[in-house]
Protein backbone atom coordinates (compact mmCIF):
# COMPACT_ATOMS: atom_id res chain seq x y z
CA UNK A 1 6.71 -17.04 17.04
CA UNK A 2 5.37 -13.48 18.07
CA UNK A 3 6.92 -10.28 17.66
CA UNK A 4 7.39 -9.14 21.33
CA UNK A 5 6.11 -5.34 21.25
CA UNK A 6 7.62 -4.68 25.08
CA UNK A 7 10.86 -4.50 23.56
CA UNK A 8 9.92 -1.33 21.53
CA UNK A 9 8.48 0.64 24.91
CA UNK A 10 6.28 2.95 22.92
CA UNK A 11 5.67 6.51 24.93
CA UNK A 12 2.25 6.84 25.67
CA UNK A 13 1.57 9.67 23.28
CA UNK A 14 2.27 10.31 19.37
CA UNK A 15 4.06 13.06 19.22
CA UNK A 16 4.29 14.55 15.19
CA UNK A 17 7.79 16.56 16.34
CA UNK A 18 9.58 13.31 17.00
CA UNK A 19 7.54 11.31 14.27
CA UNK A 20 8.71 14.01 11.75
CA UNK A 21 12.61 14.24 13.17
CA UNK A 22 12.73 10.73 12.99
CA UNK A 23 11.59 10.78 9.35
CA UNK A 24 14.41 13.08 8.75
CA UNK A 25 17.04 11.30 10.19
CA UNK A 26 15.75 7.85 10.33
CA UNK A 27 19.09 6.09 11.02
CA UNK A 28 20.42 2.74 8.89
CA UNK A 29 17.86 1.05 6.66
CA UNK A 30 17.04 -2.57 8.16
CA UNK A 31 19.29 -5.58 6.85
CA UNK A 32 18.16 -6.72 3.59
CA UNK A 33 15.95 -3.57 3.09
CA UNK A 34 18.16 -1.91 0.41
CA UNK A 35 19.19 -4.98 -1.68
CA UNK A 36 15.20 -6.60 -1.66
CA UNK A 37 14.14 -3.30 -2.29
CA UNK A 38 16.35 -2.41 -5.31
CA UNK A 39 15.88 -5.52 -6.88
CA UNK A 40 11.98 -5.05 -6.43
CA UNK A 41 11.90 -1.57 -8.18
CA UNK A 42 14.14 -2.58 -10.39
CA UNK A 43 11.94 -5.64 -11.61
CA UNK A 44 9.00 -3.06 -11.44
CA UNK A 45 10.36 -0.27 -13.60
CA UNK A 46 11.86 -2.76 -15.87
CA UNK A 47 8.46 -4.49 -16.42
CA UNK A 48 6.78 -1.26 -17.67
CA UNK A 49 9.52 -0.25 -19.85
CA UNK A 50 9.77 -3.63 -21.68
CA UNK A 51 5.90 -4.25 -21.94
CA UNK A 52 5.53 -0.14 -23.34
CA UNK A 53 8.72 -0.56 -25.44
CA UNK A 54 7.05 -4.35 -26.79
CA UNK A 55 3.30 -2.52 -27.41
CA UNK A 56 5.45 -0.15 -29.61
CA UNK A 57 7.33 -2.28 -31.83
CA UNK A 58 4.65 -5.41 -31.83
CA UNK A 59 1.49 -3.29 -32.37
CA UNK A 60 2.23 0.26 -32.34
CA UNK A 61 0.31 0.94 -29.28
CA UNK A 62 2.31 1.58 -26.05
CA UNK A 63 -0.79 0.52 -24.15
CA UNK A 64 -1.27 -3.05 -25.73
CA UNK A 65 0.13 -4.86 -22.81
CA UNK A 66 -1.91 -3.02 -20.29
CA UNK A 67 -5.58 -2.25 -19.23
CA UNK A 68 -8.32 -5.22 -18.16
CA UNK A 69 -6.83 -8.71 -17.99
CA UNK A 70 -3.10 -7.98 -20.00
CA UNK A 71 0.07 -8.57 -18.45
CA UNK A 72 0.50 -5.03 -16.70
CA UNK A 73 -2.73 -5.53 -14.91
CA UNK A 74 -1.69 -8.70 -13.56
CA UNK A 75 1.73 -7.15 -12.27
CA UNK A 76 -0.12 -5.05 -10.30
CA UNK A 77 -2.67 -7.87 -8.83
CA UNK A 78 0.47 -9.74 -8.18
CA UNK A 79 1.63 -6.72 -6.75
CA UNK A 80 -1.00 -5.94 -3.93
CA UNK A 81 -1.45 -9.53 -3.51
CA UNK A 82 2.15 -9.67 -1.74
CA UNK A 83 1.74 -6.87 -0.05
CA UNK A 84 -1.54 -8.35 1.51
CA UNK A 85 0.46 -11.24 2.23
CA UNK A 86 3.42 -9.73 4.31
CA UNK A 87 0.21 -7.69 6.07
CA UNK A 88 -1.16 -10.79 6.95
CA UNK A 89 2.16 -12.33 8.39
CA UNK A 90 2.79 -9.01 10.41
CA UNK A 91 -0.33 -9.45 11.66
CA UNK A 92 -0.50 -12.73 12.62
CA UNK A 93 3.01 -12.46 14.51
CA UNK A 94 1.60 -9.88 16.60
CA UNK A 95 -0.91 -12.06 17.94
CA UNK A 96 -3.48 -10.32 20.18
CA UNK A 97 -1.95 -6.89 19.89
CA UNK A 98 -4.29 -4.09 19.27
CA UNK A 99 -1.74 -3.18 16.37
CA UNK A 100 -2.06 -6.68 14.43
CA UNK A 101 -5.73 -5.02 13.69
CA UNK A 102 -4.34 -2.18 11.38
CA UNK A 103 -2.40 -5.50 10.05
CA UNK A 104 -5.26 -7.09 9.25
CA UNK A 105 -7.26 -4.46 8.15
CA UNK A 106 -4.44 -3.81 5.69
CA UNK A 107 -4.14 -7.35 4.39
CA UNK A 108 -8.01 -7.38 3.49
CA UNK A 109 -7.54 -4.18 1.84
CA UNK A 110 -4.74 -4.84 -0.29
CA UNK A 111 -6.51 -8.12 -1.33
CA UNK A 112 -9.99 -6.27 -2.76
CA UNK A 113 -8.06 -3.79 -4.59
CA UNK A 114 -5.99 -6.58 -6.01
CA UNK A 115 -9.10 -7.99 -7.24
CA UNK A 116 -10.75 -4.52 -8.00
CA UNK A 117 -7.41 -4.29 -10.53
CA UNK A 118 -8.21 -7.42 -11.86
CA UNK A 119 -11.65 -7.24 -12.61
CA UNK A 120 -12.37 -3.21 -12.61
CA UNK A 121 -14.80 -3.27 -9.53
CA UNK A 122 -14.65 0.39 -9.32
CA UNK A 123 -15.91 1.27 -12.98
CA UNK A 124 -18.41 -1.91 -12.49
CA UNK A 125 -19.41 0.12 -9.17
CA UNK A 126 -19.95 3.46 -11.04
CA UNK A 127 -22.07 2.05 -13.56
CA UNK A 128 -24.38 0.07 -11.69
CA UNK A 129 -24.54 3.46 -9.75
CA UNK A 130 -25.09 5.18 -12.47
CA UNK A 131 -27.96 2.79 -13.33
CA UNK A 132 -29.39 2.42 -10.30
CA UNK A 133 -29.87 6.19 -9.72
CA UNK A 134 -31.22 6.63 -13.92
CA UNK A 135 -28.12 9.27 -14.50
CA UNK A 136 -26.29 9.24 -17.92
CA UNK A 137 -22.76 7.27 -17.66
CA UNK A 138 -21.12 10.22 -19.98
CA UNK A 139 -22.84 12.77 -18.06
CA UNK A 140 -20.02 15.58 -17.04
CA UNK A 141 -20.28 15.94 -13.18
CA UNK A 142 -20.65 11.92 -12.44
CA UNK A 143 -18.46 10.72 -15.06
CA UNK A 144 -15.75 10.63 -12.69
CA UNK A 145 -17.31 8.72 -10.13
CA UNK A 146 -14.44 5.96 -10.32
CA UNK A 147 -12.21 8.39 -10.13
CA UNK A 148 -13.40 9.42 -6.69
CA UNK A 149 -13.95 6.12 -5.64
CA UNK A 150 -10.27 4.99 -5.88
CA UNK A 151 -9.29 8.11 -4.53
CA UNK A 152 -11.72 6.95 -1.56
CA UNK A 153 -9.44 4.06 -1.48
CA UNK A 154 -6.18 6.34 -0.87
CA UNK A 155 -8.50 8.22 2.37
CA UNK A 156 -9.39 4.97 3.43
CA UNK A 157 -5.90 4.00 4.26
CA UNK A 158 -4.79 8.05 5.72
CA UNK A 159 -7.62 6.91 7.82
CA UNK A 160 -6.51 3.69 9.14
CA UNK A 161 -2.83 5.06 9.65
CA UNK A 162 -3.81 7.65 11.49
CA UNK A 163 -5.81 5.76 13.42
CA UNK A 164 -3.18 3.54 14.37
CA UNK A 165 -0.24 6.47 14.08
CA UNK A 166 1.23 6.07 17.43
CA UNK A 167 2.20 2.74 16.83
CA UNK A 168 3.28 3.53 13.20
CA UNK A 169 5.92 6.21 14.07
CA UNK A 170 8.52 3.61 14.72
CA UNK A 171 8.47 2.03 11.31
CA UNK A 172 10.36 5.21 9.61
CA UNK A 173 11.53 3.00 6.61
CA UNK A 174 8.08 2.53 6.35
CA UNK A 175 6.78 5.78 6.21
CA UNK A 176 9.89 6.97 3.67
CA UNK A 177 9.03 5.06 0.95
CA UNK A 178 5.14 4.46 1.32
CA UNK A 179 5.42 8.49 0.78
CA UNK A 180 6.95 8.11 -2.79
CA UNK A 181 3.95 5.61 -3.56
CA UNK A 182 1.52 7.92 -2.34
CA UNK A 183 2.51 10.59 -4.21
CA UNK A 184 2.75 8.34 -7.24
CA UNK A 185 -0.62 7.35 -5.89
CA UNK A 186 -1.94 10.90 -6.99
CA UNK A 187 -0.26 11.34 -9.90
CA UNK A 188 -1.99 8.33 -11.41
CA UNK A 189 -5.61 9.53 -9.94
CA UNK A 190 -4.44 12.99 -11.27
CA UNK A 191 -3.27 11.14 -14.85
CA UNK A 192 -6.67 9.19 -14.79
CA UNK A 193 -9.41 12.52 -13.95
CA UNK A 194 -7.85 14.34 -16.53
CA UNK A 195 -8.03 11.58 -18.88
CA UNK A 196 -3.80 12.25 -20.04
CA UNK A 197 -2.25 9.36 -20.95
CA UNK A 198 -3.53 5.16 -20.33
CA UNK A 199 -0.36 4.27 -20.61
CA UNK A 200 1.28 6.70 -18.15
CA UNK A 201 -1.45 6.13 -15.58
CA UNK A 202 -0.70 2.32 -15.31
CA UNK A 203 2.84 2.51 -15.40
CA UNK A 204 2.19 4.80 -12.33
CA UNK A 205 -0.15 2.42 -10.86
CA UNK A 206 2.55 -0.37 -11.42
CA UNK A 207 5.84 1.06 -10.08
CA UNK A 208 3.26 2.64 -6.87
CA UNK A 209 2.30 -1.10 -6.55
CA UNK A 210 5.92 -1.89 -6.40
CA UNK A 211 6.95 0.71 -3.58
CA UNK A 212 3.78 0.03 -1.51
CA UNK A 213 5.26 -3.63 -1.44
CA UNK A 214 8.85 -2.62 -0.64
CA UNK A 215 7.41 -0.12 1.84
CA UNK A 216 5.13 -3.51 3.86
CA UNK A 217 8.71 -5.24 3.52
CA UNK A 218 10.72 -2.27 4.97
CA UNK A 219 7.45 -2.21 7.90
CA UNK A 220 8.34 -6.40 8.46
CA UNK A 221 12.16 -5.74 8.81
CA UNK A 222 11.97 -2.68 11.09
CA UNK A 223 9.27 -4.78 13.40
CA UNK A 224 12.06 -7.44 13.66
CA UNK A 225 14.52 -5.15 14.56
CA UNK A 226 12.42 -2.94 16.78
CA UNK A 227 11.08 -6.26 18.61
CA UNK A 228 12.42 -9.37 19.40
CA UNK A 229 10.64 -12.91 19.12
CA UNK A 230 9.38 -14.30 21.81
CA UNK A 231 9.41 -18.53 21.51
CA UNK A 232 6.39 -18.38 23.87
CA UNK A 233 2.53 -17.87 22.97
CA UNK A 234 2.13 -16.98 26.97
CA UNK A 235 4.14 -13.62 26.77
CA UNK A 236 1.44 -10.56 26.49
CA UNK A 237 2.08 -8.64 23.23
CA UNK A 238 0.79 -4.95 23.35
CA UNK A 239 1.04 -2.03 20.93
CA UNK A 240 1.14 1.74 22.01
CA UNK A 241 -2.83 1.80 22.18
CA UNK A 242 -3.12 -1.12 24.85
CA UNK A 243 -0.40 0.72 26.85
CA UNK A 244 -2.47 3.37 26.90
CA UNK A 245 -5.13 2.06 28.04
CA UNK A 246 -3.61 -0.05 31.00
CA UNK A 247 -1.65 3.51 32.62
């Protein structure tokens, strides 16, 4: 089964007026959306609070339950591992569409920074940087390195979107609430360069984890709705780009 992209006649251009408008106004949430999504946060935000609230009372240390290899870190793993899951489904109902490539692109990304969560490829990137190149891991203008380096991550993916933005404009639910991750998004790199508060940046990093998932889900739904699926492998499945390309 393949999403059939006809069905969505994209224009040939991206316009940001109507991508914007649309944003503003962007009509009833897909079925399901509202009632996955609620119980998702909801699971998310209740998560954090019980594992700070059991780091108080257990060991007096709000951040006990988080950091390498504790139960918040594997919330979030678990987190982008979904999302690089429903990535990989979008992508592989699309079938030879130019668009199942941001799809795909997504899926592998989501799966490295599952694992960079998990295992702290980042920081193990900055020092063996910092090794490699003789410089002092404390030092004051490269000690945030890692910092930069998963902000890389969040330019990475402004990257790939635009790239693929005239495609993307449909998927409004999408865009909605993958804007409330990314600003929690920078409020945890913020939280982590100015070295505030462990605790607060993970809980950040969890409940952003949580949205970017119900934002991939939203992205799924809307696809279903926009398209419609096609029983047959033979039918040609294009995206905006192709279109393009072909007037």
């Amino acid at each position: 089964m393949q999403y059939d992209y006809d069905a969505m006649t994209p224009p040939a251009r991206f316009s940001w007026s109507e991508t914007l408008r649309a944003l503003g106004r962007p009509g009833p949430p897909p079925p399901g959306l509202v009632g996955a999504g609620s119980l998702l946060l909801a699971f998310g935000l209740a998560a954090v609070l019980v594992l700070i609230g059991l780091g108080y009372a257990w060991h007096d240390n709000p951040h006990r339950y988080f950091g390498e290899r504790k139960a918040g870190t594997y919330l979030s793993f678990l987190n982008l591992l979904a999302t690089g899951a429903v990535s990989a489904a979008i992508a592989r109902r699309l079938g030879p569409a130019s668009f199942a490539r941001f799809w795909w692109a997504a899926a592998v990304g989501f799966v490295w920074l599952g694992c960079d969560d998990l295992f702290t490829l980042h920081e193990q990137i900055d020092r063996g940087l910092h090794a490699l190149l003789g410089l002092d891991p404390e030092d004051p203008v490269t000690d945030h390195l890692d910092d930069l380096i998963v902000g890389g991550y969040g330019v990475a993916a402004l990257v790939l979107a635009y790239r693929h933005r005239a495609d993307l404009q449909y998927l409004t639910w999408m865009h909605r609430i993958l804007g409330g991750a990314f600003m929690l998004f920078a409020a945890m790199v913020v939280v982590d360069f100015l070295h505030w508060s462990k605790t607060l940046e993970d809980s950040l990093k969890v409940v952003a984890g949580t949205l970017i998932f119900v934002g991939f889900l939203a992205a799924r739904l809307e696809l279903c709705e926009l398209g419609r699926d096609s029983p047959g492998l033979e039918d040609d499945v294009l995206g905006a780009d192709d279109r393009r390309r072909d007037e």
